[in-house]
N, C-alpha and C. Protein backbone atom coordinates (compact mmCIF):
# COMPACT_ATOMS: atom_id res chain seq x y z
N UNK A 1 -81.21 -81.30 -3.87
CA UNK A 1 -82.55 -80.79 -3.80
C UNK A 1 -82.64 -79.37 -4.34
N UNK A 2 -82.16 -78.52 -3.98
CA UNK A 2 -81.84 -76.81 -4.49
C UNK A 2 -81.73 -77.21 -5.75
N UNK A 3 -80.20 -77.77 -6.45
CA UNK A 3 -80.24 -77.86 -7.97
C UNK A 3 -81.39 -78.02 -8.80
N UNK A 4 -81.98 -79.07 -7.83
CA UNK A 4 -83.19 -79.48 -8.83
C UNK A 4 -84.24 -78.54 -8.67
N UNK A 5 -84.58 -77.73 -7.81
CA UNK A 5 -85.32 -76.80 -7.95
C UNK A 5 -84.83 -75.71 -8.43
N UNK A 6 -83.88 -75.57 -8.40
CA UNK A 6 -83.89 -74.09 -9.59
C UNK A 6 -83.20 -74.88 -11.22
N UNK A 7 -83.19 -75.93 -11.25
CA UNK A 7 -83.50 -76.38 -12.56
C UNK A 7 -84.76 -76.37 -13.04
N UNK A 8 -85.37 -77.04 -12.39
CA UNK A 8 -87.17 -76.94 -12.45
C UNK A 8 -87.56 -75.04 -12.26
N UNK A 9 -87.09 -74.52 -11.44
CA UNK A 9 -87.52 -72.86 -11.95
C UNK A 9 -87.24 -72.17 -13.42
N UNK A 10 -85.72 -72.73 -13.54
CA UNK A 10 -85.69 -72.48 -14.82
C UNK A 10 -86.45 -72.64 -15.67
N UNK A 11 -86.84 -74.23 -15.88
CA UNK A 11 -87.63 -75.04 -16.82
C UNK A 11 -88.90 -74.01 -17.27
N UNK A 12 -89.81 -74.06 -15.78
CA UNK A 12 -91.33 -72.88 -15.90
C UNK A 12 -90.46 -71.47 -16.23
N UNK A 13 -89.77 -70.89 -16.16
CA UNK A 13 -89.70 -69.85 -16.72
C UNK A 13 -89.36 -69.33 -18.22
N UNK A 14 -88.63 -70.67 -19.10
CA UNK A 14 -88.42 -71.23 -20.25
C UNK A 14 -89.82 -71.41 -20.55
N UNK A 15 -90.53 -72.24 -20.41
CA UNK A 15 -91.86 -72.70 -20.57
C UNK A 15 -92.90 -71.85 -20.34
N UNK A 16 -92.95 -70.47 -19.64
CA UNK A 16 -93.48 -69.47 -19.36
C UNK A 16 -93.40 -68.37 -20.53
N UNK A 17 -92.53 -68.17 -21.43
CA UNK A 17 -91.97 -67.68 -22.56
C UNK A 17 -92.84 -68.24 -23.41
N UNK A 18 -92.72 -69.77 -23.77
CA UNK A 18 -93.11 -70.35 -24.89
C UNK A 18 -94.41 -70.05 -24.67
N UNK A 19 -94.81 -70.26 -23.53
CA UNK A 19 -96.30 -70.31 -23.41
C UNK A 19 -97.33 -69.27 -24.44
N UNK A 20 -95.87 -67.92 -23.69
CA UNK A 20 -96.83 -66.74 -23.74
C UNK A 20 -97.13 -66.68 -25.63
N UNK A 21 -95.61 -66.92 -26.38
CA UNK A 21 -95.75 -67.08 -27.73
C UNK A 21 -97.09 -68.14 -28.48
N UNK A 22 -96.94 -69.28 -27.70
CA UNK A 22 -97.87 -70.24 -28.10
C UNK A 22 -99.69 -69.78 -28.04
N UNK A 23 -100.02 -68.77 -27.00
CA UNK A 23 -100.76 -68.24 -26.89
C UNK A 23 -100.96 -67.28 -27.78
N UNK A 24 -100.32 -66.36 -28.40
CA UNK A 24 -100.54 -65.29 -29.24
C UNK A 24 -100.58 -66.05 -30.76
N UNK A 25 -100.26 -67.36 -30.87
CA UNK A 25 -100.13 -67.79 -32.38
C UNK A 25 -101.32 -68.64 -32.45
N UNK A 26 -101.94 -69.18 -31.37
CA UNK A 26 -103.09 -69.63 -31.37
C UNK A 26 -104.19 -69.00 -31.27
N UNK A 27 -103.95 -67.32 -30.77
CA UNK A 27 -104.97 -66.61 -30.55
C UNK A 27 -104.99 -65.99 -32.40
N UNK A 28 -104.05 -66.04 -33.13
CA UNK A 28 -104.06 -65.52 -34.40
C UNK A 28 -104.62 -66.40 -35.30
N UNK A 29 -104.65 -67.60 -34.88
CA UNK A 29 -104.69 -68.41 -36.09
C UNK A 29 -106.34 -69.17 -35.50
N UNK A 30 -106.70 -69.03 -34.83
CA UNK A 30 -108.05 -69.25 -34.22
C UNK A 30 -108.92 -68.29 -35.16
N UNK A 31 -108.71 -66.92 -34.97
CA UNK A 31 -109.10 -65.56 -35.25
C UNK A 31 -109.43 -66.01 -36.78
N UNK A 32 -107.98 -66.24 -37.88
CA UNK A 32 -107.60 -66.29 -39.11
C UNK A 32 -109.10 -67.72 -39.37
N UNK A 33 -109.40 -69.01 -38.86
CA UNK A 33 -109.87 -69.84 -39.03
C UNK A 33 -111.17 -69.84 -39.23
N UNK A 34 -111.47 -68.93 -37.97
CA UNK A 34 -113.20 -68.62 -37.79
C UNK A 34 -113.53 -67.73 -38.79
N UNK A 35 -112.71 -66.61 -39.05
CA UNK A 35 -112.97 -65.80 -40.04
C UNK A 35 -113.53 -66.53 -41.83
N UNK A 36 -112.05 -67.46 -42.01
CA UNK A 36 -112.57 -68.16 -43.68
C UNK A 36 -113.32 -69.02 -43.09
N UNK A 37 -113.46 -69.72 -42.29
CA UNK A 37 -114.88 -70.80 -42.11
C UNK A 37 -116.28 -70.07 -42.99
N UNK A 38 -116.49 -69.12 -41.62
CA UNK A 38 -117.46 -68.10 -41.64
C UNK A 38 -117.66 -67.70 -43.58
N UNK A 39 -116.71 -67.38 -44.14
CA UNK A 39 -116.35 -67.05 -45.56
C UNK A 39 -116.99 -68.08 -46.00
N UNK A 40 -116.55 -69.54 -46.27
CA UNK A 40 -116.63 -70.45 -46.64
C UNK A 40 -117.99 -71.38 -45.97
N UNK A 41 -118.66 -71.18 -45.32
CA UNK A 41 -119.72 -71.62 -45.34
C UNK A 41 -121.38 -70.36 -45.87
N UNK A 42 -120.47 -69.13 -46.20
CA UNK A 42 -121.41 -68.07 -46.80
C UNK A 42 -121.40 -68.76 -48.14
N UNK A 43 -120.06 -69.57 -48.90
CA UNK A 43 -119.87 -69.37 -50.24
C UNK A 43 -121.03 -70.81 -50.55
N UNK A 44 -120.77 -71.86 -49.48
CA UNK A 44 -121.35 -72.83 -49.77
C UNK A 44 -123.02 -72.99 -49.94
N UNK A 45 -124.01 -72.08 -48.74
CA UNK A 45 -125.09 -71.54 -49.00
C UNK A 45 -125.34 -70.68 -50.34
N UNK A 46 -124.34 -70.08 -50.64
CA UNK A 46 -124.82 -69.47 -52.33
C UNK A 46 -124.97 -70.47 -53.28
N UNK A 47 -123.64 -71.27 -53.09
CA UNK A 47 -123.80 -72.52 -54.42
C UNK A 47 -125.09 -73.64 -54.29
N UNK A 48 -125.85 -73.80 -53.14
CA UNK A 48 -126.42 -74.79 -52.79
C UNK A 48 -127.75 -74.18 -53.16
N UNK A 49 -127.86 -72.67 -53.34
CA UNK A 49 -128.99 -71.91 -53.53
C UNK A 49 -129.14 -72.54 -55.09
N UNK A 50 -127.89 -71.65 -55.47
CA UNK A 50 -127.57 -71.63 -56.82
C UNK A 50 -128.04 -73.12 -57.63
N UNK A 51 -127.50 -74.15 -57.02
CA UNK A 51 -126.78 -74.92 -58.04
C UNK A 51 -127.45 -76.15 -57.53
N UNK A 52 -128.08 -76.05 -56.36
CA UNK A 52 -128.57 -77.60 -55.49
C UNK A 52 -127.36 -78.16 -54.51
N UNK A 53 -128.45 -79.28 -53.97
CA UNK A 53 -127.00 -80.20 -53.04
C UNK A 53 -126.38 -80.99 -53.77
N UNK A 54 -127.79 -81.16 -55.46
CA UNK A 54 -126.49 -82.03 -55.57
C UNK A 54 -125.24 -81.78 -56.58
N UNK A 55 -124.81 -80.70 -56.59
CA UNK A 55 -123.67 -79.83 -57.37
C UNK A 55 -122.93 -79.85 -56.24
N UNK A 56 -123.78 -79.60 -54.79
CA UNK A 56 -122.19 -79.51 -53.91
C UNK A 56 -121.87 -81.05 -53.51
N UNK A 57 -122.80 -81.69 -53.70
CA UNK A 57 -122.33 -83.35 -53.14
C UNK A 57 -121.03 -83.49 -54.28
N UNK A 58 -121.65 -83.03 -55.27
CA UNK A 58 -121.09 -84.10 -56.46
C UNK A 58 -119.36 -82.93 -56.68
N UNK A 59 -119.02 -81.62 -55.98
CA UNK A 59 -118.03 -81.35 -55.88
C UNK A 59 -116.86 -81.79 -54.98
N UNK A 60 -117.65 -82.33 -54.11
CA UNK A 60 -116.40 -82.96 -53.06
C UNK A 60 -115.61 -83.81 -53.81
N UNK A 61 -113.99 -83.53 -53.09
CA UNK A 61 -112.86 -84.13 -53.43
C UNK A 61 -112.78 -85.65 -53.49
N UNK A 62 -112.22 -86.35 -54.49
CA UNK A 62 -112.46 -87.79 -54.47
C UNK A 62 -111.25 -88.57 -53.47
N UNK A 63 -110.38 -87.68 -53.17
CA UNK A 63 -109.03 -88.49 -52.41
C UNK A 63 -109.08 -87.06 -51.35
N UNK A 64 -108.78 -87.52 -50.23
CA UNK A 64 -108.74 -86.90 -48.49
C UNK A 64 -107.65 -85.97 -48.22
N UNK A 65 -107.34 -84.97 -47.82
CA UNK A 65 -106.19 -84.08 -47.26
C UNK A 65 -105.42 -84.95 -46.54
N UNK A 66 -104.06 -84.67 -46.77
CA UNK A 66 -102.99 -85.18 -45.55
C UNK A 66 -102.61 -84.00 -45.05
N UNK A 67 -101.95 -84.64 -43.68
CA UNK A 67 -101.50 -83.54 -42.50
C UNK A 67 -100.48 -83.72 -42.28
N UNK A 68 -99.48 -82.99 -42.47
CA UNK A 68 -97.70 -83.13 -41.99
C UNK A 68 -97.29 -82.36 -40.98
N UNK A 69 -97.51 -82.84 -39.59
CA UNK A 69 -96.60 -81.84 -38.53
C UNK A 69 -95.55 -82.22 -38.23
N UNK A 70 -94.64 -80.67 -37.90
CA UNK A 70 -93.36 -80.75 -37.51
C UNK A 70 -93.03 -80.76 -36.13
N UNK A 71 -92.41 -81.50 -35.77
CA UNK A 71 -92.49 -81.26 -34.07
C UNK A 71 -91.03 -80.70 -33.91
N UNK A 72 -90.83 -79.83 -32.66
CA UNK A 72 -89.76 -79.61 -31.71
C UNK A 72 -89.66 -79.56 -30.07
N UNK A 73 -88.85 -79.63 -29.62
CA UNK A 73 -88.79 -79.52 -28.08
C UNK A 73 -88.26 -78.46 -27.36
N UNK A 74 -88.43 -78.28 -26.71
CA UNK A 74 -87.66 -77.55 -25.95
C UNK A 74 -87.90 -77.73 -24.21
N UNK A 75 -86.88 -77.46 -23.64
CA UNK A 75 -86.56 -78.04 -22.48
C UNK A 75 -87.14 -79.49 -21.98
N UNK A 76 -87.29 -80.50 -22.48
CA UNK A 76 -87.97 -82.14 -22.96
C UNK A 76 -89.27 -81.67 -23.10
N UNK A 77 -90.14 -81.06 -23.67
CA UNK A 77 -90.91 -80.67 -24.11
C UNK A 77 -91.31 -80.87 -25.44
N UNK A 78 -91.98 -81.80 -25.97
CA UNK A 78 -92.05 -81.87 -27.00
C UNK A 78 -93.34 -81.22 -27.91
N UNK A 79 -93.46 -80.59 -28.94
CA UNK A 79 -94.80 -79.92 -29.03
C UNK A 79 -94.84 -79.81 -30.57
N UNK A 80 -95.90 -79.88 -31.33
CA UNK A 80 -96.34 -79.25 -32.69
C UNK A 80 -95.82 -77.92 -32.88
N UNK A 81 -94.78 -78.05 -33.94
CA UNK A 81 -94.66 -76.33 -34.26
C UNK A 81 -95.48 -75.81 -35.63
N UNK A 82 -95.88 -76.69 -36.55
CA UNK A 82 -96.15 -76.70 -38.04
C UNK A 82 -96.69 -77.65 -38.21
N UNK A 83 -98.39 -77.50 -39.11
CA UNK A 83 -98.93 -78.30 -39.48
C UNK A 83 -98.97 -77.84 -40.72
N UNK A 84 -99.29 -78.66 -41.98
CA UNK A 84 -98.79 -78.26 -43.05
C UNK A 84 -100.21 -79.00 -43.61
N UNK A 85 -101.08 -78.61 -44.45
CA UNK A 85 -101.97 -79.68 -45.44
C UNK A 85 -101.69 -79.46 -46.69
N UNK A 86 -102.10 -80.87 -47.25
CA UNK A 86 -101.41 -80.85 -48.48
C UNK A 86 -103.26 -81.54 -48.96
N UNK A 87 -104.29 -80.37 -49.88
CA UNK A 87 -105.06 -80.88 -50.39
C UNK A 87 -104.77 -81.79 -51.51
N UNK A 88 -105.99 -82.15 -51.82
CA UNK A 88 -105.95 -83.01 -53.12
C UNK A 88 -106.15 -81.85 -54.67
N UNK A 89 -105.70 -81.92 -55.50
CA UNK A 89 -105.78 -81.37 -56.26
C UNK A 89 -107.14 -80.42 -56.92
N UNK A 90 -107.36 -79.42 -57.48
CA UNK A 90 -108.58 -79.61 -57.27
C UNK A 90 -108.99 -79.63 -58.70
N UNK A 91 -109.95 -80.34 -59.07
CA UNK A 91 -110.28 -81.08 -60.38
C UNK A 91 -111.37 -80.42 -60.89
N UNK A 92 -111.83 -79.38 -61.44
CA UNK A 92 -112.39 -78.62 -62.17
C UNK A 92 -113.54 -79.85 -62.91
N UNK A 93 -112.57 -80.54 -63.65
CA UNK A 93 -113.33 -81.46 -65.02
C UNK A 93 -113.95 -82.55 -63.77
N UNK A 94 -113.42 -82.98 -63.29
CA UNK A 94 -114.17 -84.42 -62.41
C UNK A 94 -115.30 -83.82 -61.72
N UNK A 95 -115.43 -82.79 -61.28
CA UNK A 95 -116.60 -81.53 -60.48
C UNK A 95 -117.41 -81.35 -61.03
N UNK A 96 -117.72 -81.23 -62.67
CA UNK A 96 -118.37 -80.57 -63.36
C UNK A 96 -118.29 -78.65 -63.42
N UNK A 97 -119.07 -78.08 -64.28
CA UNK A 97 -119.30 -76.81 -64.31
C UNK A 97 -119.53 -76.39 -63.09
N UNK A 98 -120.10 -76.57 -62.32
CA UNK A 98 -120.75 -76.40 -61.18
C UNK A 98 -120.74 -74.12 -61.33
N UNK A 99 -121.49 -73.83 -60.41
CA UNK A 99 -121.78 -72.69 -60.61
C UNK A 99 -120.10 -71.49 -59.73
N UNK A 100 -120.61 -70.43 -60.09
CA UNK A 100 -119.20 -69.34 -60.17
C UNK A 100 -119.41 -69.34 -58.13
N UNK A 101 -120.76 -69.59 -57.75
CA UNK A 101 -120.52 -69.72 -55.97
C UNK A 101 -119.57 -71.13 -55.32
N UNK A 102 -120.17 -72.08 -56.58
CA UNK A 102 -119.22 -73.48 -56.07
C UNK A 102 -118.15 -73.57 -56.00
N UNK A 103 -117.39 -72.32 -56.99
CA UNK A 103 -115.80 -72.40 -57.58
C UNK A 103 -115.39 -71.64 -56.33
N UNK A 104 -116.30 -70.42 -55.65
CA UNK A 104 -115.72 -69.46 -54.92
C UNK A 104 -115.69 -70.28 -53.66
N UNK A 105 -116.90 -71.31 -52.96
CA UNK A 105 -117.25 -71.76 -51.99
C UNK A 105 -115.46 -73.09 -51.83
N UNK A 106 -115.32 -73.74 -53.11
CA UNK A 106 -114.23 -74.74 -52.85
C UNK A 106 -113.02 -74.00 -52.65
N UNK A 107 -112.64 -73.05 -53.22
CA UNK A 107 -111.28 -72.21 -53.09
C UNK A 107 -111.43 -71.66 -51.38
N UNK A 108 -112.62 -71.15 -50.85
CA UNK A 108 -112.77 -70.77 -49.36
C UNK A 108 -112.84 -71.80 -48.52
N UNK A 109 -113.05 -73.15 -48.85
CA UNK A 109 -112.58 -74.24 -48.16
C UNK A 109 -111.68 -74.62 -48.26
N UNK A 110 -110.87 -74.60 -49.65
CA UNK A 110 -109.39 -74.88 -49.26
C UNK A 110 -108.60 -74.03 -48.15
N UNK A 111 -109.19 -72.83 -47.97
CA UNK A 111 -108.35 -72.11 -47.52
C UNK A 111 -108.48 -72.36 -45.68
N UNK A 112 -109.73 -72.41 -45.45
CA UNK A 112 -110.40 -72.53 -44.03
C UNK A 112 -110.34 -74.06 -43.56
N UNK A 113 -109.42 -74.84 -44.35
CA UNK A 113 -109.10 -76.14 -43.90
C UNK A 113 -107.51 -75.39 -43.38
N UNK A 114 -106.85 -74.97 -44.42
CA UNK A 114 -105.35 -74.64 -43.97
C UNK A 114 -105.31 -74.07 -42.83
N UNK A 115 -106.58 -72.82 -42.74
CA UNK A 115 -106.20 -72.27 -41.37
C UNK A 115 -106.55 -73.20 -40.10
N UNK A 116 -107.54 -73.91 -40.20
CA UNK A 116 -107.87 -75.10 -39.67
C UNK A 116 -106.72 -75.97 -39.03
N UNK A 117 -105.86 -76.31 -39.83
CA UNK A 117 -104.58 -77.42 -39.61
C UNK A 117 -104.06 -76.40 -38.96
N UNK A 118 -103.79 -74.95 -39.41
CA UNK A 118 -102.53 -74.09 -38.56
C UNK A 118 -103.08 -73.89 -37.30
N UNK A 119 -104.30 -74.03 -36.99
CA UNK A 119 -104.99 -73.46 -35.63
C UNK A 119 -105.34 -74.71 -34.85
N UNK A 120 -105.03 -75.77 -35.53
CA UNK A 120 -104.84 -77.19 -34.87
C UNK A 120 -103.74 -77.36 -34.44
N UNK A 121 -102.44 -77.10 -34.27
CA UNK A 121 -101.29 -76.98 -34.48
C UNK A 121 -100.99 -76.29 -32.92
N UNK A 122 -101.45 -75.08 -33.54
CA UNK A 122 -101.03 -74.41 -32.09
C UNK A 122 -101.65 -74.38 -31.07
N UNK A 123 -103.11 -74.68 -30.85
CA UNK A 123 -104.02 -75.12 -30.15
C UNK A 123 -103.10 -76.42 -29.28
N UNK A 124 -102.59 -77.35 -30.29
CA UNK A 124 -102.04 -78.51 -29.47
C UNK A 124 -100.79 -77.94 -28.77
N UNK A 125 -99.96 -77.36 -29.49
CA UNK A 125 -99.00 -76.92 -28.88
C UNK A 125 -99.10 -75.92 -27.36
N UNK A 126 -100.04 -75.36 -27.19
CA UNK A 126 -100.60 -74.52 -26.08
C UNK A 126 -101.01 -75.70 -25.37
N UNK A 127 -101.98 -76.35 -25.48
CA UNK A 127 -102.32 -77.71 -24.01
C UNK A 127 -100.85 -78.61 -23.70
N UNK A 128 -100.27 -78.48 -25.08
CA UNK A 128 -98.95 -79.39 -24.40
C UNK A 128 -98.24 -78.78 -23.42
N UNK A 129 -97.76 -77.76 -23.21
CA UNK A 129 -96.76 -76.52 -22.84
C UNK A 129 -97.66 -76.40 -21.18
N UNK A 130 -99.51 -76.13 -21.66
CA UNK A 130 -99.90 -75.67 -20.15
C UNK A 130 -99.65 -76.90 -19.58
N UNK A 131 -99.81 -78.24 -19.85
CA UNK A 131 -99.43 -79.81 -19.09
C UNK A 131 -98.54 -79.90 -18.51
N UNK A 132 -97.49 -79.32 -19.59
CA UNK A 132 -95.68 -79.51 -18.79
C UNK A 132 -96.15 -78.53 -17.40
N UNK A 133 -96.29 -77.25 -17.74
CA UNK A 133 -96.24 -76.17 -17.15
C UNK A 133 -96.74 -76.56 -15.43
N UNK A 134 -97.83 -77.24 -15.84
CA UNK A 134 -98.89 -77.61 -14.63
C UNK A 134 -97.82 -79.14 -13.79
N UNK A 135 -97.20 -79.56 -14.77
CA UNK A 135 -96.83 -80.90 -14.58
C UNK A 135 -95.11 -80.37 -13.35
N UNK A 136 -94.43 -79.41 -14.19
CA UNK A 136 -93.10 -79.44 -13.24
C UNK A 136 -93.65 -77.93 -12.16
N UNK A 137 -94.59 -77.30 -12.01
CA UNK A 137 -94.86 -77.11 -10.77
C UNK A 137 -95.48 -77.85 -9.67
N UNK A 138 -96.23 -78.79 -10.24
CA UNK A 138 -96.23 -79.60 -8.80
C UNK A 138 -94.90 -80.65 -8.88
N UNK A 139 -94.03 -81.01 -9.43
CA UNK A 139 -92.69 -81.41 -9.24
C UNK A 139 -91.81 -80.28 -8.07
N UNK A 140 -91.50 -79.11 -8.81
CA UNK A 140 -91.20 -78.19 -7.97
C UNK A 140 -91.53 -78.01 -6.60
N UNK A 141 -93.32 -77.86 -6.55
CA UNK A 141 -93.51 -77.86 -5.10
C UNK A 141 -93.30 -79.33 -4.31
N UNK A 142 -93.47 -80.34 -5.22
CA UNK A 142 -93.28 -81.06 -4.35
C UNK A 142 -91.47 -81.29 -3.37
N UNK A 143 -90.36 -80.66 -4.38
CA UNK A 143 -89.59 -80.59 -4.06
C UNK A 143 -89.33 -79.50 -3.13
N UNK A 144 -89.32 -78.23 -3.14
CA UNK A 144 -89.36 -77.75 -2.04
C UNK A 144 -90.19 -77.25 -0.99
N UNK A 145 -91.25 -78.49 -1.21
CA UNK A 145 -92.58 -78.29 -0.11
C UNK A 145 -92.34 -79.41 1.03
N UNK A 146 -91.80 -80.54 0.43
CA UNK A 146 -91.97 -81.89 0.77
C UNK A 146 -90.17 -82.18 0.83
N UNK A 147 -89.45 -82.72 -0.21
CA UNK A 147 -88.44 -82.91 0.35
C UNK A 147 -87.29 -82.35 0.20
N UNK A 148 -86.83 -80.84 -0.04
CA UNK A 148 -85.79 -80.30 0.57
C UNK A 148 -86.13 -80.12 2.16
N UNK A 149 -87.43 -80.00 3.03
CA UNK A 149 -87.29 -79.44 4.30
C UNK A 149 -86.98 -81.13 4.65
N UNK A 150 -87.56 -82.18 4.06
CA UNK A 150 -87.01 -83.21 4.81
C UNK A 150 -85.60 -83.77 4.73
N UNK A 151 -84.61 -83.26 3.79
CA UNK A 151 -83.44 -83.54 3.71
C UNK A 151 -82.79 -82.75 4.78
N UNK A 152 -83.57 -81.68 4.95
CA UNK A 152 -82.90 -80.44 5.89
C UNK A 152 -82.81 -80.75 7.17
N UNK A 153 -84.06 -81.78 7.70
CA UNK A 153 -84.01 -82.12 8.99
C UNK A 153 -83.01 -83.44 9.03
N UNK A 154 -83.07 -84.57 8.64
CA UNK A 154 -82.17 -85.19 7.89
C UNK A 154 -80.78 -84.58 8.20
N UNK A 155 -80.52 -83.85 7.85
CA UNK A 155 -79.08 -83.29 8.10
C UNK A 155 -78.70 -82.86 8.98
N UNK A 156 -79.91 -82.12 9.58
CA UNK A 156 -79.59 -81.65 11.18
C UNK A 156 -79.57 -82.22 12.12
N UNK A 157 -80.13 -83.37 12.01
CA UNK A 157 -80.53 -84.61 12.80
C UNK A 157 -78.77 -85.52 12.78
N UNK A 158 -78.48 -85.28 11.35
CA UNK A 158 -76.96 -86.18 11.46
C UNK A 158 -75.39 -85.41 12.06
N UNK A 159 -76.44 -83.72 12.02
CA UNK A 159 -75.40 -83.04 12.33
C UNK A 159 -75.17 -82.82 14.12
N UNK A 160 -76.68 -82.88 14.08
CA UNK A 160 -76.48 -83.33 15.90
C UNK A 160 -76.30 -84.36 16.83
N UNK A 161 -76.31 -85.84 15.71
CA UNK A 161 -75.71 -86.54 16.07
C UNK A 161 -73.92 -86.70 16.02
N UNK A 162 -73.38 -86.45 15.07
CA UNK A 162 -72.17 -86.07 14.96
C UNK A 162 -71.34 -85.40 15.85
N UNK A 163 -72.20 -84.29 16.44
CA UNK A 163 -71.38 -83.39 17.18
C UNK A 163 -71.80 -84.09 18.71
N UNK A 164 -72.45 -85.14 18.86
CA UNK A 164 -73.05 -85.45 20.10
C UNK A 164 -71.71 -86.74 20.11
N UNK A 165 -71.83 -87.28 18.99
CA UNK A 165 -70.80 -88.68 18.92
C UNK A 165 -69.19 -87.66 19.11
N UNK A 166 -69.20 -86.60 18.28
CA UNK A 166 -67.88 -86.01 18.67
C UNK A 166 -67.24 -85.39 20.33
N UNK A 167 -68.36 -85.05 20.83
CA UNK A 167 -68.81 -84.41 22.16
C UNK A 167 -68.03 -85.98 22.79
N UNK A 168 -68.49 -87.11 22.56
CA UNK A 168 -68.79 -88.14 23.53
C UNK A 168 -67.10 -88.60 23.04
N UNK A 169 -66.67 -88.50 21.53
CA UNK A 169 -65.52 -89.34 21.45
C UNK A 169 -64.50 -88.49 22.50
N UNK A 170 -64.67 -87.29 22.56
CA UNK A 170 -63.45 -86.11 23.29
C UNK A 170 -63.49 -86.72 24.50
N UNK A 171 -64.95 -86.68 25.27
CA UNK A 171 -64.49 -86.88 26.16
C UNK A 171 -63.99 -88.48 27.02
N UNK A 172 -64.03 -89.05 25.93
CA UNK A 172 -63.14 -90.46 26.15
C UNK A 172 -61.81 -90.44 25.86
N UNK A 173 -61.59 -89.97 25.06
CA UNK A 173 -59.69 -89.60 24.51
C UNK A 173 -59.48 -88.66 26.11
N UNK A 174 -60.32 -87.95 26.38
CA UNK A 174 -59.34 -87.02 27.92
C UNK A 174 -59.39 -87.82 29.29
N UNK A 175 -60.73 -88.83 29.21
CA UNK A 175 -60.53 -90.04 29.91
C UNK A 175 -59.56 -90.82 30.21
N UNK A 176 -58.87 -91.06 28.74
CA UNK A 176 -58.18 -92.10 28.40
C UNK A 176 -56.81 -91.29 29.11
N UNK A 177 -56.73 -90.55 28.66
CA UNK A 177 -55.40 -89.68 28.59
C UNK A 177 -55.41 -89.75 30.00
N UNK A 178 -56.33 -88.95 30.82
CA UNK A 178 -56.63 -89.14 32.38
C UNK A 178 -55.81 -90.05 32.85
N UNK A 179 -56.47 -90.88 32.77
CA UNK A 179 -56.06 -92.50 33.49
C UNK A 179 -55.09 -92.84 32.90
N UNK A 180 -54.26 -92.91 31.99
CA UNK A 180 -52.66 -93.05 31.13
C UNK A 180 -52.04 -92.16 32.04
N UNK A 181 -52.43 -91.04 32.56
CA UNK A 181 -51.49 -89.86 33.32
C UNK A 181 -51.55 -90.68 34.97
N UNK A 182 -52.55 -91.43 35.25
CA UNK A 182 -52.42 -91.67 36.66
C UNK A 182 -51.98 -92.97 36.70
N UNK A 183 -51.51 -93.69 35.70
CA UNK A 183 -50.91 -94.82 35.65
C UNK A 183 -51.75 -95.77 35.73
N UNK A 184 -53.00 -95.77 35.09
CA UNK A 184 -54.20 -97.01 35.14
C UNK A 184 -55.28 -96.16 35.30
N UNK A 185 -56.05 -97.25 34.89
CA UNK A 185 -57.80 -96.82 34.32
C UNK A 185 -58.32 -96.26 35.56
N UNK A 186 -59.19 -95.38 35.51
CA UNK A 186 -59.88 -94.96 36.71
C UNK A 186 -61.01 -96.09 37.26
N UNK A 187 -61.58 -96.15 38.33
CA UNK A 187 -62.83 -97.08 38.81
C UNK A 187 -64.06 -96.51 38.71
């Protein structure tokens, strides 16, 4: 019971570390996201001024972003460390001319998708970490709330039986011995 609770202390205090990191990379990359969004939906109102909707309809990408995360663990913890996007190329000629806000507005979306995936990333990695976190303190308490005190009584209970069965075997061996010394069992 002890082992396992200061294994499990360990664990939250390992996990208390990561946390705090996982928190500062999500608080950066949140920050980094909102910022080119914000960029990138200024650029898209210029081109749409500029150029119409339908220059920005007709700029969207014809094939979808993929997402590559890397995962690692630590203490069985498993969590997103790296999300990686890999846009689609971006095709100038298939787009048309489109105006100098459309060119600026697609380059600020490429970019506010990346921060996007990176702030997806660690976002997940922070709810995973607070889960564990939340998950082996009530393990913990349940272990030394609930059953180290019941192993404890448990033991004391076998230890006072023991010494009650030892109490009782003595005084049958001096019994015995007794009555061996008086040449037969007592009545």
């Amino acid at each position: 019971g002890r082992l396992a609770a200061d294994l499990l202390d360990r664990k939250l205090r390992v996990l208390h570390l990561e946390q705090e990191r996982f928190r500062l990379i999500e608080e950066r990359t949140r920050a980094r996201w909102q910022t080119t969004w914000r960029e990138a939906d200024q650029w898209i109102l210029r081109a749409a001024v500029l150029g119409g909707q339908r220059d920005v309809r007709l700029s969207a990408p014809r094939e979808s972003a993929a997402v590559a995360v890397t995962w690692a663990s630590v203490m069985g913890v498993r969590y997103p460390v790296e999300a990686t996007c890999h846009l689609p190329a971006d095709d100038a000629a298939a787009r048309g001319p489109g105006s100098t806000a459309l060119v600026a507005a697609t380059t600020a979306y490429r970019t506010a998708i990346q921060a996007a995936v990176a702030y997806a990333a660690a976002d997940a990695a922070c709810r995973v970490v607070d889960a564990e976190i939340a998950a082996t303190r009530r393990r913990l308490h349940a272990i030394t709330d609930r059953h180290i005190p019941r192993l404890e009584t448990a033991l004391r209970d076998l230890t006072r039986e023991l010494d009650e069965s030892e109490r009782a075997e003595t005084f049958r061996m001096r019994w015995a011995l007794a009555a061996s010394d008086l040449g037969g069992a007592p009545r």
